[in-house]
Protein backbone atom coordinates (compact mmCIF):
# COMPACT_ATOMS: atom_id res chain seq x y z
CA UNK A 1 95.46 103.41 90.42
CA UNK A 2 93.90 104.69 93.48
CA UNK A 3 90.90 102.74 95.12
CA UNK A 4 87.49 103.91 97.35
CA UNK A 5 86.80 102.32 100.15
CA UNK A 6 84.95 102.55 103.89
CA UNK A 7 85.29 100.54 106.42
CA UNK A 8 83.10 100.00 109.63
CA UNK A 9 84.60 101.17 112.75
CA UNK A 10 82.46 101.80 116.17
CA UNK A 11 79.84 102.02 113.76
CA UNK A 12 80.93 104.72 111.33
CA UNK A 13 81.78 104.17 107.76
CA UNK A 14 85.28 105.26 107.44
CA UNK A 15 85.73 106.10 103.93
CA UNK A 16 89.67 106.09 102.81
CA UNK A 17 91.41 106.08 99.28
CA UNK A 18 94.06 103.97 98.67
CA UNK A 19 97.18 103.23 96.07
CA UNK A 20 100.26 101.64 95.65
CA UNK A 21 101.55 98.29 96.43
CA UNK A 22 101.52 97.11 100.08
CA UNK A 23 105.01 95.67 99.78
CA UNK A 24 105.83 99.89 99.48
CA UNK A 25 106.24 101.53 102.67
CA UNK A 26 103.03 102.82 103.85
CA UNK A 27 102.41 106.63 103.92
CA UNK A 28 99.73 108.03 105.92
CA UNK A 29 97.82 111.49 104.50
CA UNK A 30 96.17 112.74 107.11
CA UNK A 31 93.93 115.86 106.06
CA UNK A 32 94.11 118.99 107.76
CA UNK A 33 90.59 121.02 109.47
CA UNK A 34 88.22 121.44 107.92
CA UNK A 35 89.00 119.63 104.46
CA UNK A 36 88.82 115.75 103.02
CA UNK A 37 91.07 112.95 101.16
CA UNK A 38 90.39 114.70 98.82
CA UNK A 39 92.81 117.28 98.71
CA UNK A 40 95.91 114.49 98.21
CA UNK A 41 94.39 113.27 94.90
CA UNK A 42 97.20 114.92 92.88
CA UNK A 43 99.52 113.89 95.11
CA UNK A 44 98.73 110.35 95.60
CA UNK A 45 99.40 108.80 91.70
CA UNK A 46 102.82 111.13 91.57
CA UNK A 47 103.71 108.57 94.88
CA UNK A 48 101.95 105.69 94.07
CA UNK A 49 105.23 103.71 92.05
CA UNK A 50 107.52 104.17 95.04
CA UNK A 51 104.85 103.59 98.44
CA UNK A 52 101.54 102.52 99.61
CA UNK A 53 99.48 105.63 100.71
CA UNK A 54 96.30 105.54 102.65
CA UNK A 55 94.17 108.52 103.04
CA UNK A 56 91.11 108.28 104.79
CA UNK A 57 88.89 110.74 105.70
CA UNK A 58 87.86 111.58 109.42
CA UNK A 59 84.43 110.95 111.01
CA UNK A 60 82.73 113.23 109.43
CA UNK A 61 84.31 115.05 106.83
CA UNK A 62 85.04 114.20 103.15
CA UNK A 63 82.61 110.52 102.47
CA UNK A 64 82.82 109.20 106.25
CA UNK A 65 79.95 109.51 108.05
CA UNK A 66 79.27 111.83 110.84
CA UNK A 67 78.63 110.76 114.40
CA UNK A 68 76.39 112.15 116.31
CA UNK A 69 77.65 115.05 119.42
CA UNK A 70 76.58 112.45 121.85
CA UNK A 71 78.51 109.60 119.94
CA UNK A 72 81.97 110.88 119.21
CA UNK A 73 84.03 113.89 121.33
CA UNK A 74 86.02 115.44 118.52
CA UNK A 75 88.86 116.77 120.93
């Protein structure tokens, strides 16, 4: 079953979706420009049995919020 959650970092909610026991190795889906978490959620319950995957979505994309230019230097 995969989960929702954010989580406050320098003042952003970082949204992420997670699944899979944390005794699993962790994988780490990092989404590509310009798309979300989203785009793993057919991937992530065929994995789920065998690892613990985490895939969050970056300051502001997918549910995370977005920072303002001033705030965050996205290169």
């Amino acid at each position: 079953m995969t989960t929702y959650r954010t989580v406050l970092i320098d003042g952003l909610d970082i949204f992420y979706r997670e699944a899979g026991s944390r005794n699993n190795p962790t994988i780490l889906l990092l989404h590509g420009f310009p798309t979300s978490s989203h785009m793993f959620r057919n991937i992530i319950p065929a994995l789920a049995d065998k690892f613990h995957l985490v895939a969050p979505d970056y300051p502001g994309y997918g549910n995370s919020s977005m920072p303002t230019v001033n705030e965050f230097d996205y290169t």
